[in-house]
PDB file of N, CA and C in Angstrom:
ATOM      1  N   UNK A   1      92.006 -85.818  14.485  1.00  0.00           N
ATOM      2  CA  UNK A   1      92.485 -86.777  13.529  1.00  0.00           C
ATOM      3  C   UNK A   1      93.750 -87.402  14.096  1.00  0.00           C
ATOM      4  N   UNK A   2      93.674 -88.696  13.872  1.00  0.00           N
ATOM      5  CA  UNK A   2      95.178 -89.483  14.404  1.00  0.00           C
ATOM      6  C   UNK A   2      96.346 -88.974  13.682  1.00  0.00           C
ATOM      7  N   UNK A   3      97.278 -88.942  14.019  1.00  0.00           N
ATOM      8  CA  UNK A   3      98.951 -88.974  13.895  1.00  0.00           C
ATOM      9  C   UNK A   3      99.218 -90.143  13.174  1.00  0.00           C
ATOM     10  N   UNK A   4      99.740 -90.083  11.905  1.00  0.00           N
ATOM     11  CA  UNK A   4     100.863 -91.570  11.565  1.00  0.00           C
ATOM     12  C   UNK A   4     102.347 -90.616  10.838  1.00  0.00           C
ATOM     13  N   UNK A   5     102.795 -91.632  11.125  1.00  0.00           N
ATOM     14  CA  UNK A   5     104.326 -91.940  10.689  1.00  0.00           C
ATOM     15  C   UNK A   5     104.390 -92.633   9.924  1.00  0.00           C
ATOM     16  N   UNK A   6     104.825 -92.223   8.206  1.00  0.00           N
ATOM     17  CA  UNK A   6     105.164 -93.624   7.424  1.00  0.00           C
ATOM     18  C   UNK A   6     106.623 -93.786   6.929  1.00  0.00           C
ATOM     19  N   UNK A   7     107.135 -94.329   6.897  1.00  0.00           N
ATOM     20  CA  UNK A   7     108.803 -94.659   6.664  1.00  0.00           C
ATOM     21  C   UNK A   7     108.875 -95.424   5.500  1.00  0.00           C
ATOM     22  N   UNK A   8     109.684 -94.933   4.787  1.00  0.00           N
ATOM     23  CA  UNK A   8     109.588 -95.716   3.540  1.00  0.00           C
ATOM     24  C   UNK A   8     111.621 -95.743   3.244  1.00  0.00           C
ATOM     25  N   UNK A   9     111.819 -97.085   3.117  1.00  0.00           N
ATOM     26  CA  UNK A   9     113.063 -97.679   2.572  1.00  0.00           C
ATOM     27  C   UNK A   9     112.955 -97.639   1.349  1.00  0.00           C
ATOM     28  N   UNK A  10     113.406 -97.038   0.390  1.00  0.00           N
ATOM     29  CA  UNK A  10     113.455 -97.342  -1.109  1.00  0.00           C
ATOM     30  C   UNK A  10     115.302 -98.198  -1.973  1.00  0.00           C
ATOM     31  N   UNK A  11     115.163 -98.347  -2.985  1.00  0.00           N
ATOM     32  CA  UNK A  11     116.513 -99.117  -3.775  1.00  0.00           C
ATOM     33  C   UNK A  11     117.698 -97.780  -3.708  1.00  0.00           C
ATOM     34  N   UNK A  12     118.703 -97.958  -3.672  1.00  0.00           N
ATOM     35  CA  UNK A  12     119.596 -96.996  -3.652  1.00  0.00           C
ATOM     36  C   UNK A  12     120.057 -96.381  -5.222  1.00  0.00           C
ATOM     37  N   UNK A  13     119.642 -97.134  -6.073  1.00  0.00           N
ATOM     38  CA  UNK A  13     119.500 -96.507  -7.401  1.00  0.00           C
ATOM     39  C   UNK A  13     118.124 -95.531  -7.549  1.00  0.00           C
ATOM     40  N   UNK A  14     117.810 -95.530  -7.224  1.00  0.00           N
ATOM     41  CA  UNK A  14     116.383 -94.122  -7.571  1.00  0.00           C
ATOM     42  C   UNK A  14     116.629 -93.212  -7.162  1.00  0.00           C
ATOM     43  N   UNK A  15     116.434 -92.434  -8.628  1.00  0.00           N
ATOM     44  CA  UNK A  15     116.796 -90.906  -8.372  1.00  0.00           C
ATOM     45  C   UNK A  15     115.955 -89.995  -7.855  1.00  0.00           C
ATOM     46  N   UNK A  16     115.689 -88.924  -7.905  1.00  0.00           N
ATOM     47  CA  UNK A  16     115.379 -87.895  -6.727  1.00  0.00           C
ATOM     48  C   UNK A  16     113.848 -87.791  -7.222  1.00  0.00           C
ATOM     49  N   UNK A  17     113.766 -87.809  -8.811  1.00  0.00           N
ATOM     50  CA  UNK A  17     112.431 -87.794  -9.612  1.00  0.00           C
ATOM     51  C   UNK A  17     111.257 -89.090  -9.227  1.00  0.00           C
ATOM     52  N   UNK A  18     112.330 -90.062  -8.808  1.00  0.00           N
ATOM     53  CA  UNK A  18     111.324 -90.969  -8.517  1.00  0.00           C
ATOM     54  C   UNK A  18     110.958 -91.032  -7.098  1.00  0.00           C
ATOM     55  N   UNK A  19     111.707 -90.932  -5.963  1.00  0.00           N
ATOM     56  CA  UNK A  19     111.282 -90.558  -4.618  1.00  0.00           C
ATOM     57  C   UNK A  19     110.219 -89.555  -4.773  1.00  0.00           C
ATOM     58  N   UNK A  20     110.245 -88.464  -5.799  1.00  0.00           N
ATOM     59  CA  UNK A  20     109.113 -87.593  -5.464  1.00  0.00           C
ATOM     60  C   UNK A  20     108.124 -87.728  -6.299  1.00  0.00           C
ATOM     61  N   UNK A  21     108.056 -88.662  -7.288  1.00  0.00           N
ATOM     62  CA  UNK A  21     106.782 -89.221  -7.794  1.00  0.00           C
ATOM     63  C   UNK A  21     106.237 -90.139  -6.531  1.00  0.00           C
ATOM     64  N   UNK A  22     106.917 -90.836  -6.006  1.00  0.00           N
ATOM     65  CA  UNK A  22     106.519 -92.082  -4.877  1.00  0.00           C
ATOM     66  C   UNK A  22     105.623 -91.606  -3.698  1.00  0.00           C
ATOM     67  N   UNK A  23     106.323 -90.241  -3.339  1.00  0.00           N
ATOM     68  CA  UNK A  23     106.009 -89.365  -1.922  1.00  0.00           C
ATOM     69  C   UNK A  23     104.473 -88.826  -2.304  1.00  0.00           C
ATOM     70  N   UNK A  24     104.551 -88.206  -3.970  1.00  0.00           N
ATOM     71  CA  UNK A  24     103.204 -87.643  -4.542  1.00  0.00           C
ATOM     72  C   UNK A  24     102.207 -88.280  -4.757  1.00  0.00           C
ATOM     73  N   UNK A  25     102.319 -89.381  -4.908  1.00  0.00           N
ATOM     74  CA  UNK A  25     101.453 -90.712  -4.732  1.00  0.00           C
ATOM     75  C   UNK A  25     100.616 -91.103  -3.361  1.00  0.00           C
ATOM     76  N   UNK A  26     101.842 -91.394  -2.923  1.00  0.00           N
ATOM     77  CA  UNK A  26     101.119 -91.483  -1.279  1.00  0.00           C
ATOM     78  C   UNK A  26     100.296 -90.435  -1.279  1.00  0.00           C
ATOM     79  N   UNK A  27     100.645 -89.288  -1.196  1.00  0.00           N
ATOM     80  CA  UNK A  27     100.352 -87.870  -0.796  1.00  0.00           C
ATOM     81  C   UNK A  27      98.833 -87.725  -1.300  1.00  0.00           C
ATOM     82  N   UNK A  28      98.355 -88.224  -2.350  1.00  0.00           N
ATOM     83  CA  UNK A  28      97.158 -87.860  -3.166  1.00  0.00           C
ATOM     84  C   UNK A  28      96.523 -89.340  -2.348  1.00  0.00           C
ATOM     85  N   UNK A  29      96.924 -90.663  -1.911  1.00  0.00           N
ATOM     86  CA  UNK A  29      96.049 -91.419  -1.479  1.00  0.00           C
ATOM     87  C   UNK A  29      95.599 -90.830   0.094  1.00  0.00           C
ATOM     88  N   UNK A  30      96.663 -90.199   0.964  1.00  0.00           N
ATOM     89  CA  UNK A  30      96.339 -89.690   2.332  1.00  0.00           C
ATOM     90  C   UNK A  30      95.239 -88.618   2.247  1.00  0.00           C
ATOM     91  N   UNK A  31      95.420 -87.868   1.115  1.00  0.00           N
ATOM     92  CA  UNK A  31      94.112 -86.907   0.924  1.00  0.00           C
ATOM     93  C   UNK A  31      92.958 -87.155   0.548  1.00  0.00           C
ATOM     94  N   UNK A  32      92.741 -88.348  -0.234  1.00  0.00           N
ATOM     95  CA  UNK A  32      92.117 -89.108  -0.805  1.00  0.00           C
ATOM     96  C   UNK A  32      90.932 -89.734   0.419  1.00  0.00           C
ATOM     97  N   UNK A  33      92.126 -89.624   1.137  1.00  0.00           N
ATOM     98  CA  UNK A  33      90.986 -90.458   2.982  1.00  0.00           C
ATOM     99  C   UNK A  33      90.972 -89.507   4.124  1.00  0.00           C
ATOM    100  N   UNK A  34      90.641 -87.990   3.329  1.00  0.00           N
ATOM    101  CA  UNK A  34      90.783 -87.225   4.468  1.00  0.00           C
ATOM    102  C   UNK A  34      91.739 -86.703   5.376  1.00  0.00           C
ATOM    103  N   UNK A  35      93.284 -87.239   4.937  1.00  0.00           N
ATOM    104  CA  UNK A  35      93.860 -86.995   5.744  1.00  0.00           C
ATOM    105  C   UNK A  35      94.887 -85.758   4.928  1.00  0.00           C
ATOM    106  N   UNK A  36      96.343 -85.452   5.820  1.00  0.00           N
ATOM    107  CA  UNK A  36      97.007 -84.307   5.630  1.00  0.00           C
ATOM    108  C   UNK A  36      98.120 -84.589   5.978  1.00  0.00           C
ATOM    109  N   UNK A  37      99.422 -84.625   4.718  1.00  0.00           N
ATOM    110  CA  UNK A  37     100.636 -84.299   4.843  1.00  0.00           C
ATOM    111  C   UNK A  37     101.370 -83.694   5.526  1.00  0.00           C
ATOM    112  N   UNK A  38     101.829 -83.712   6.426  1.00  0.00           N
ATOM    113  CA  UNK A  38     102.350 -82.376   7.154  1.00  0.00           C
ATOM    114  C   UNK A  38     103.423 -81.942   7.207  1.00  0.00           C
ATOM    115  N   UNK A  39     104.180 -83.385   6.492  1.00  0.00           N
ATOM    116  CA  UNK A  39     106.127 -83.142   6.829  1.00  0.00           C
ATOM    117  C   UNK A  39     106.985 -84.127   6.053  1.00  0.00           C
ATOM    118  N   UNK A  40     107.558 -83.854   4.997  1.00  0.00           N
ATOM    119  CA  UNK A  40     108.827 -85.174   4.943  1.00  0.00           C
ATOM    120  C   UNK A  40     109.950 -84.425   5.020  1.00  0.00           C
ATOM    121  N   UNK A  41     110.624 -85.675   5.303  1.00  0.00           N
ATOM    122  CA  UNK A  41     112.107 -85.929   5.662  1.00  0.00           C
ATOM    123  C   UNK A  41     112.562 -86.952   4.881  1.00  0.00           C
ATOM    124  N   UNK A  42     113.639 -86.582   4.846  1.00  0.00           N
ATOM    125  CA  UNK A  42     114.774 -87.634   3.753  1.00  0.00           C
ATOM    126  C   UNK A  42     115.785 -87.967   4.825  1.00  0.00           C
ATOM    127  N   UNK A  43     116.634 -89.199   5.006  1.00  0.00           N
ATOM    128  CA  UNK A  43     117.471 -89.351   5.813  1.00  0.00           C
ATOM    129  C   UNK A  43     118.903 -89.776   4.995  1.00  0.00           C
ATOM    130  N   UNK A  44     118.326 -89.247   3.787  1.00  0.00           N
ATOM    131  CA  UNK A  44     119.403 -89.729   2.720  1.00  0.00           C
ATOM    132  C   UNK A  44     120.257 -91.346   2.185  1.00  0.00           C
ATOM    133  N   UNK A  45     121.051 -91.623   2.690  1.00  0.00           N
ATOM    134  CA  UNK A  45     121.608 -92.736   1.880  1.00  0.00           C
ATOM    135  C   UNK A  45     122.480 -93.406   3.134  1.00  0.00           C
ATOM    136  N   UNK A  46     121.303 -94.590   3.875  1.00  0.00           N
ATOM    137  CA  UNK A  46     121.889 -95.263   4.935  1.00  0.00           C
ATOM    138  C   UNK A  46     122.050 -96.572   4.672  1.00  0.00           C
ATOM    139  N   UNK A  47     123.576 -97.151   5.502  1.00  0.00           N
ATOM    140  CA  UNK A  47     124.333 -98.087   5.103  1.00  0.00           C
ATOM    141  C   UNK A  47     123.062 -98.734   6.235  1.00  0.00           C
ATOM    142  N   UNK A  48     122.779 -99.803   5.766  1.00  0.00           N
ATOM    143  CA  UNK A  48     122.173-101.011   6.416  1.00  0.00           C
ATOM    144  C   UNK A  48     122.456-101.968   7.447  1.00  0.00           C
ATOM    145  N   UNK A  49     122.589-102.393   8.393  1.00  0.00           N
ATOM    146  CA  UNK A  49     123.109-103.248   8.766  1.00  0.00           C
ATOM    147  C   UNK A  49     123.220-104.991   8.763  1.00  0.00           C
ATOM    148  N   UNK A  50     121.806-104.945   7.344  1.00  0.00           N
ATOM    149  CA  UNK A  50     121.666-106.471   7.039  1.00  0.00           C
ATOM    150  C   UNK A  50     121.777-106.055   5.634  1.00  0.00           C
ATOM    151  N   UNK A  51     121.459-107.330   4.593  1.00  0.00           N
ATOM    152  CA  UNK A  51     121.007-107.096   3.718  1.00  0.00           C
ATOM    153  C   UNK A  51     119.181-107.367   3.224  1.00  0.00           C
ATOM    154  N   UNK A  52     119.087-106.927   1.834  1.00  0.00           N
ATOM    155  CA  UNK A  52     117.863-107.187   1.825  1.00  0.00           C
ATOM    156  C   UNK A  52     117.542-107.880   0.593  1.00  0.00           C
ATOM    157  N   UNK A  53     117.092-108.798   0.846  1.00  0.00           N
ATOM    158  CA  UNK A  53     116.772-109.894  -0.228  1.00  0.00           C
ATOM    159  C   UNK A  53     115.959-109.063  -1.530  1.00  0.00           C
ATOM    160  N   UNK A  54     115.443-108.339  -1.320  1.00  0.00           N
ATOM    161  CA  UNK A  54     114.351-107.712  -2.567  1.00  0.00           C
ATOM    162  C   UNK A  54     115.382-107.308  -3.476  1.00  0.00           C
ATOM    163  N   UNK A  55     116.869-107.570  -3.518  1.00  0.00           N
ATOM    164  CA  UNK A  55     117.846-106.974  -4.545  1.00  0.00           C
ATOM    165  C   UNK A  55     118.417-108.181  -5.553  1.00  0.00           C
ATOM    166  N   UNK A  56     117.166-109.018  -5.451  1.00  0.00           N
ATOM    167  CA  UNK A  56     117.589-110.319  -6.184  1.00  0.00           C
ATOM    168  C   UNK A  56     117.074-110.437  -7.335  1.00  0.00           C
ATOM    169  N   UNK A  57     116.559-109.798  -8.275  1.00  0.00           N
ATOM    170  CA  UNK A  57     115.970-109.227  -9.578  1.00  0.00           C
ATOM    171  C   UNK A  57     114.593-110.131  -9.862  1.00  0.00           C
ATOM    172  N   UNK A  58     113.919-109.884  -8.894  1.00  0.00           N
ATOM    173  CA  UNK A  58     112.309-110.723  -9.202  1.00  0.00           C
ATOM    174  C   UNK A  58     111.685-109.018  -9.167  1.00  0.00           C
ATOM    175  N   UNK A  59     110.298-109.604  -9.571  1.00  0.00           N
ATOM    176  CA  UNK A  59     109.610-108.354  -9.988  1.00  0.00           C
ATOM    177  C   UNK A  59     108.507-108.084  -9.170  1.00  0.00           C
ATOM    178  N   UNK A  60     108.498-106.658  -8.183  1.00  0.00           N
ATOM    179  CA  UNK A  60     107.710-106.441  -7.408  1.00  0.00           C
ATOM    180  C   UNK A  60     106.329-105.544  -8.036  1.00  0.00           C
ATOM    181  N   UNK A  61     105.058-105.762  -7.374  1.00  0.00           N
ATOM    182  CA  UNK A  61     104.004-104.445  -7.739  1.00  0.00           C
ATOM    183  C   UNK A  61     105.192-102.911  -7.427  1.00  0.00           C
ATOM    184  N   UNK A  62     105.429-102.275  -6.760  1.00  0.00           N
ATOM    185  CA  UNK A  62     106.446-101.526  -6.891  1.00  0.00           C
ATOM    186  C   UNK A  62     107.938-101.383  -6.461  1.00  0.00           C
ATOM    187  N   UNK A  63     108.589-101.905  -7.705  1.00  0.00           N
ATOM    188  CA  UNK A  63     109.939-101.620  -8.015  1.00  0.00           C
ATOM    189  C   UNK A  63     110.806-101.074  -6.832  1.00  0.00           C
ATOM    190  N   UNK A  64     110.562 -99.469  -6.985  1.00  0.00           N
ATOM    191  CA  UNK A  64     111.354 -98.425  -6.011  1.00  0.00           C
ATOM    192  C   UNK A  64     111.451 -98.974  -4.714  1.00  0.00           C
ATOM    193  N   UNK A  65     110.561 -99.709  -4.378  1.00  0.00           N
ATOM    194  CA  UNK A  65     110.273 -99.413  -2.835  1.00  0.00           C
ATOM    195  C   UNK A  65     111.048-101.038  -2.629  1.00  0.00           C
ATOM    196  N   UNK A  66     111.732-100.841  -1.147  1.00  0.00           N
ATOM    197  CA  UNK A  66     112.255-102.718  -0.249  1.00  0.00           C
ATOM    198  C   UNK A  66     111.199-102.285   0.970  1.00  0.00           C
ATOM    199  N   UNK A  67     111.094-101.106   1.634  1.00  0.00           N
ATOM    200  CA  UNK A  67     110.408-101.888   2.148  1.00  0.00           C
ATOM    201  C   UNK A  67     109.656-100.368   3.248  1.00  0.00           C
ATOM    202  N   UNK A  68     108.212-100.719   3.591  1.00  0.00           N
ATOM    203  CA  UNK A  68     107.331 -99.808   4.737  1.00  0.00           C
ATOM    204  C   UNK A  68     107.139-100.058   5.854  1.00  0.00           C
ATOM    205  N   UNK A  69     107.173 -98.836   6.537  1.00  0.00           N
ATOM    206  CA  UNK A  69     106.310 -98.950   7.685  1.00  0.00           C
ATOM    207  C   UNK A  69     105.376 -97.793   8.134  1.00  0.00           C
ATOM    208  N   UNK A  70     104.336 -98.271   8.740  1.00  0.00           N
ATOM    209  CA  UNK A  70     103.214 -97.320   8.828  1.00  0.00           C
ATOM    210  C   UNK A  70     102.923 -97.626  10.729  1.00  0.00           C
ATOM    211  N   UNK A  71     103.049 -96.671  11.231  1.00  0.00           N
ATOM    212  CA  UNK A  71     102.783 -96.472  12.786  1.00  0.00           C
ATOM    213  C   UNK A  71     102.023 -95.546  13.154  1.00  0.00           C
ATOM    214  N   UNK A  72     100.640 -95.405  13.746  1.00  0.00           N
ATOM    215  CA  UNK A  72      99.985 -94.682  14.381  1.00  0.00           C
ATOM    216  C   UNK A  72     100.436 -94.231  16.030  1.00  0.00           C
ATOM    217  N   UNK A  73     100.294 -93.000  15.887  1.00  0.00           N
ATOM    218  CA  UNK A  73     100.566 -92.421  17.472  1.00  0.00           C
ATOM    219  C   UNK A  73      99.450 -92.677  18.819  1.00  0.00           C
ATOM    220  N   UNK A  74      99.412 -92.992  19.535  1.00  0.00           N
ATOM    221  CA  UNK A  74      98.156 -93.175  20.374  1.00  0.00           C
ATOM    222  C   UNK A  74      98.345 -92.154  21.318  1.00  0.00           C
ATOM    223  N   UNK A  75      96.618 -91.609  21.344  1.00  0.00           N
ATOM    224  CA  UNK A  75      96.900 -90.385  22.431  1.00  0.00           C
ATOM    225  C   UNK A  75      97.319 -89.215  21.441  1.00  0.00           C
ATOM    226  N   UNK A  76      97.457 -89.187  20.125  1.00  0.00           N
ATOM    227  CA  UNK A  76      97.887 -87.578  19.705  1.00  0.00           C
ATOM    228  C   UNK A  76      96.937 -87.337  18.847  1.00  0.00           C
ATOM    229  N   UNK A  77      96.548 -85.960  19.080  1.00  0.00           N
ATOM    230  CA  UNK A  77      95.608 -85.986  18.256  1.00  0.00           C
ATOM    231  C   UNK A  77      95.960 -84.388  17.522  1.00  0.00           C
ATOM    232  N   UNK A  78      95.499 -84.009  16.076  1.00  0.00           N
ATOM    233  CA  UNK A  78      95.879 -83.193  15.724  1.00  0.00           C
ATOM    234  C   UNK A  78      94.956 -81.826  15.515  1.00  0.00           C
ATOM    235  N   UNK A  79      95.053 -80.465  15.798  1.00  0.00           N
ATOM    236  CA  UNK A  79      93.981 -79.657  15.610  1.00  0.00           C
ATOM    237  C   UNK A  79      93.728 -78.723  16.870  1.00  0.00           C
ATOM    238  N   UNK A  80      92.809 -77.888  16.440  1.00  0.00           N
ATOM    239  CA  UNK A  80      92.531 -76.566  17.476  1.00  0.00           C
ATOM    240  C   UNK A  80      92.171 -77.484  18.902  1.00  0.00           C
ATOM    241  N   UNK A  81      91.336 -78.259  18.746  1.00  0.00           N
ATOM    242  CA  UNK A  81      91.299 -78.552  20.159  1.00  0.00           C
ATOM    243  C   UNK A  81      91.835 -78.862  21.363  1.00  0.00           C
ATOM    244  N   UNK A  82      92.979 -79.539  20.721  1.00  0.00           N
ATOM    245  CA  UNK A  82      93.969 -80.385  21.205  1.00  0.00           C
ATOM    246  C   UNK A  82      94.439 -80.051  22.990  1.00  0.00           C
ATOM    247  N   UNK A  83      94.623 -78.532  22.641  1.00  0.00           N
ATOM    248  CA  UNK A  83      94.709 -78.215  24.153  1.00  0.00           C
ATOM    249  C   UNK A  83      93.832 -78.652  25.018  1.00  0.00           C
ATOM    250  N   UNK A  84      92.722 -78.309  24.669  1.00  0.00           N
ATOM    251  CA  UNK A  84      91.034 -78.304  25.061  1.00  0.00           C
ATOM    252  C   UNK A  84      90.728 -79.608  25.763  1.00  0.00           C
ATOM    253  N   UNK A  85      91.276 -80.737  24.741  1.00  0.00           N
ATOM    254  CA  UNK A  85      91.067 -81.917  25.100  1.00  0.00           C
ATOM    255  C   UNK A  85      92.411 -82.251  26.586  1.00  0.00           C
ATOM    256  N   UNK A  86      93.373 -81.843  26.269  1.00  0.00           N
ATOM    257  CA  UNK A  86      94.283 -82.267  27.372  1.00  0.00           C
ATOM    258  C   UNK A  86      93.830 -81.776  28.939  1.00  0.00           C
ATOM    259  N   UNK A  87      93.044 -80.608  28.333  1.00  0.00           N
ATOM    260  CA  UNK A  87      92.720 -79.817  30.301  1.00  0.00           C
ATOM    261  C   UNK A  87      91.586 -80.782  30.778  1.00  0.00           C
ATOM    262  N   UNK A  88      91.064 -81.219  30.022  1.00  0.00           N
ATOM    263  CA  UNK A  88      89.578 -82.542  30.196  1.00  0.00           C
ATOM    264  C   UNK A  88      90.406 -83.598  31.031  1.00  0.00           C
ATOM    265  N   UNK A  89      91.396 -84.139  29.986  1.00  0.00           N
ATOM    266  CA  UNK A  89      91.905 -85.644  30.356  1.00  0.00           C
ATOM    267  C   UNK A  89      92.634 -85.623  31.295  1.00  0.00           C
ATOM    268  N   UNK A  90      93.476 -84.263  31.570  1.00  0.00           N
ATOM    269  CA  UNK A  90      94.487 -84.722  33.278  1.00  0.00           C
ATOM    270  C   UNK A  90      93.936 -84.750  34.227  1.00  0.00           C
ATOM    271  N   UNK A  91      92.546 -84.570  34.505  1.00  0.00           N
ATOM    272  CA  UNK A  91      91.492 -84.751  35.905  1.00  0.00           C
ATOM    273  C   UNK A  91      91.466 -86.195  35.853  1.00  0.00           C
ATOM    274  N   UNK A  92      91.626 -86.620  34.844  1.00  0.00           N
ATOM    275  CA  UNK A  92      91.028 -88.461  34.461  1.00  0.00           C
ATOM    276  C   UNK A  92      92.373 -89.233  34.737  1.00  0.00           C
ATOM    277  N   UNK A  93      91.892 -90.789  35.415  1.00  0.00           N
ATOM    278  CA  UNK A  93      93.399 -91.757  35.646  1.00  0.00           C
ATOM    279  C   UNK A  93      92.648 -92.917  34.910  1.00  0.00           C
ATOM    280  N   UNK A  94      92.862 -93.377  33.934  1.00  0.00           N
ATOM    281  CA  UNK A  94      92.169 -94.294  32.724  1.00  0.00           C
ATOM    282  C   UNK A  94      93.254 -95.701  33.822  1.00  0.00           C
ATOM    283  N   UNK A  95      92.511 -96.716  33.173  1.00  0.00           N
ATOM    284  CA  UNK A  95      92.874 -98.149  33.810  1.00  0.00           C
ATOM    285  C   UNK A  95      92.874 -99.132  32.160  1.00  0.00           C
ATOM    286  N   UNK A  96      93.328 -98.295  31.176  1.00  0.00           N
ATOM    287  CA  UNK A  96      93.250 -99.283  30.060  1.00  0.00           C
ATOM    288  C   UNK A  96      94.192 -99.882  29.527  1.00  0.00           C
ATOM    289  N   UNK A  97      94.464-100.924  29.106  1.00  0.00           N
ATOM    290  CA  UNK A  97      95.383-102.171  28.614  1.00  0.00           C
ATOM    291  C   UNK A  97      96.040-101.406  27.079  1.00  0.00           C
ATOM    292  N   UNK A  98      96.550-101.634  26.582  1.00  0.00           N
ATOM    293  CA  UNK A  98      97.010-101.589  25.138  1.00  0.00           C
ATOM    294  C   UNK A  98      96.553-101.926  24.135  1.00  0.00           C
ATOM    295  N   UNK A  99      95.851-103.007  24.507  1.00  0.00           N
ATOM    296  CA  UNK A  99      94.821-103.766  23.175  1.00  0.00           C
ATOM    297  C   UNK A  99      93.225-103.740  23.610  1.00  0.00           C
ATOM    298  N   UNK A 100      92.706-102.847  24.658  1.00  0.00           N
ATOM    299  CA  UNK A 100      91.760-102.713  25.209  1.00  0.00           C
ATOM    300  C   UNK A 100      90.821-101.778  23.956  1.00  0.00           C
ATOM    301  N   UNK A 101      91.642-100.941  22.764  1.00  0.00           N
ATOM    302  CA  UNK A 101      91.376-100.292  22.532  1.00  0.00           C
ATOM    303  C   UNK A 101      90.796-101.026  21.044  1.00  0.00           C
ATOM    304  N   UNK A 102      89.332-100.947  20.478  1.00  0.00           N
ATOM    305  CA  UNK A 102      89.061-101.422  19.461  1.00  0.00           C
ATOM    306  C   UNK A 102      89.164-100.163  17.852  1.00  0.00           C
ATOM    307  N   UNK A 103      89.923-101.233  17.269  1.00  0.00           N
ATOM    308  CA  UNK A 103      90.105-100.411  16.091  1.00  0.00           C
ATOM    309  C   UNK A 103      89.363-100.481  15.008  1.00  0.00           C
ATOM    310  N   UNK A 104      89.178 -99.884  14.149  1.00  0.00           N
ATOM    311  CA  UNK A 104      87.640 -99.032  13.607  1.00  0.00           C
ATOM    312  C   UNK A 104      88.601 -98.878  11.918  1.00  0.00           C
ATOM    313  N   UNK A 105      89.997 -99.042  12.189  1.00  0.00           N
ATOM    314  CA  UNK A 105      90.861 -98.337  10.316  1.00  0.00           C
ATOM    315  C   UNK A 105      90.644 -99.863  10.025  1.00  0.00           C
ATOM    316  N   UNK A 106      90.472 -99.182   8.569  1.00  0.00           N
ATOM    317  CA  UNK A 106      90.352-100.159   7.082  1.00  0.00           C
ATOM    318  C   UNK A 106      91.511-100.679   7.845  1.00  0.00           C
ATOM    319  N   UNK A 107      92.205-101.923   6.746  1.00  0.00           N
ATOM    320  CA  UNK A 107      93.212-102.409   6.685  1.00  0.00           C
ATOM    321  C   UNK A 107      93.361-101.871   4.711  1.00  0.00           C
ATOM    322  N   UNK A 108      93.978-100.909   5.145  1.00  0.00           N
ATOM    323  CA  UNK A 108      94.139-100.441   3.809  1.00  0.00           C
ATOM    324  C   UNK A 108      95.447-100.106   3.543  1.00  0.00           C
ATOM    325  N   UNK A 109      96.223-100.877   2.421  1.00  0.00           N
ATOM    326  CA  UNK A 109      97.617-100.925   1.961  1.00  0.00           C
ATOM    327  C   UNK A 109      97.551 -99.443   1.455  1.00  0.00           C
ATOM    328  N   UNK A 110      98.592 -98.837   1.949  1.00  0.00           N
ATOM    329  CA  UNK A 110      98.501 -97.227   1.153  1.00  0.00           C
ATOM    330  C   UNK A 110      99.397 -97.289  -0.083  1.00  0.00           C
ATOM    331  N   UNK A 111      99.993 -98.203  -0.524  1.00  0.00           N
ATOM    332  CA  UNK A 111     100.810 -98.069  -1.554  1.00  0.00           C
ATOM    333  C   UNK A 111      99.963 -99.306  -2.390  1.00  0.00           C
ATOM    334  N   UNK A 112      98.862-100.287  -2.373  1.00  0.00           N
ATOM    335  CA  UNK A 112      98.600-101.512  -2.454  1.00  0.00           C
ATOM    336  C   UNK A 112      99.483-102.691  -2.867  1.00  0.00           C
ATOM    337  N   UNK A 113     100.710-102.672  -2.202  1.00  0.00           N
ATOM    338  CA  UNK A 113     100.798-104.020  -1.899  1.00  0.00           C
ATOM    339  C   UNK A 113     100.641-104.912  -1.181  1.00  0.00           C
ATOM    340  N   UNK A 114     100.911-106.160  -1.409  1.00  0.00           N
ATOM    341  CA  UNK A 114     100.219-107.093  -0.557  1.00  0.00           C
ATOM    342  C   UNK A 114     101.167-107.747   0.215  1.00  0.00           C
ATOM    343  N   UNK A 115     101.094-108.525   0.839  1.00  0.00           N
ATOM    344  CA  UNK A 115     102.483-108.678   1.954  1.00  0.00           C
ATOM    345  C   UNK A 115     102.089-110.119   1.686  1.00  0.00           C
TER     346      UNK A 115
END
């Protein structure tokens, strides 16, 4: 199974109840598609170095959140095999591009908003 990373910026007014309604949410859609939680982290309360327009009182599908990101790892894969697979692949010298690689994921908003 692939590796992602999701990062989530939320408003600096939300309290701790609502970060972990937000996280539990996600959490039930990642399981929802087969997949598995494995770790959060909080980085607590970081000064920005821009500002962010979403603090201008219009009304978003969700409130809490300014803003995501969702990054897949390439090359990691998670599970018993994993070793298994690496003693295979260092005999191999691949010649592939970055975008050589065709992708197969939904385009599926995990929080559904729309950009």
């Amino acid at each position: 199974m692939p590796l992602y990373d999701c990062m989530l910026l939320l408003k600096p007014i939300i309290r701790k109840e609502g970060l972990i309604d937000l996280v539990a949410r996600i959490g039930k859609h990642v399981y929802s598609k087969n997949g598995v939680l494995t770790e959060v982290k909080s980085f607590g309360k970081v000064e920005l170095g821009y500002g962010i327009k979403k603090l201008d009182g219009r009304h978003y599908q969700e409130d809490k959140l300014l803003r995501w990101l969702l990054v897949k790892h390439r090359d990691i894969k998670i599970g018993s095999s994993e070793m298994e697979d690496r003693q295979d692949d260092s005999n191999r010298v691949t010649n592939r591009s970055l975008y050589d690689e065709s992708s197969t994921d939904e385009d599926d908003d995990i929080l559904g908003l729309s950009r």
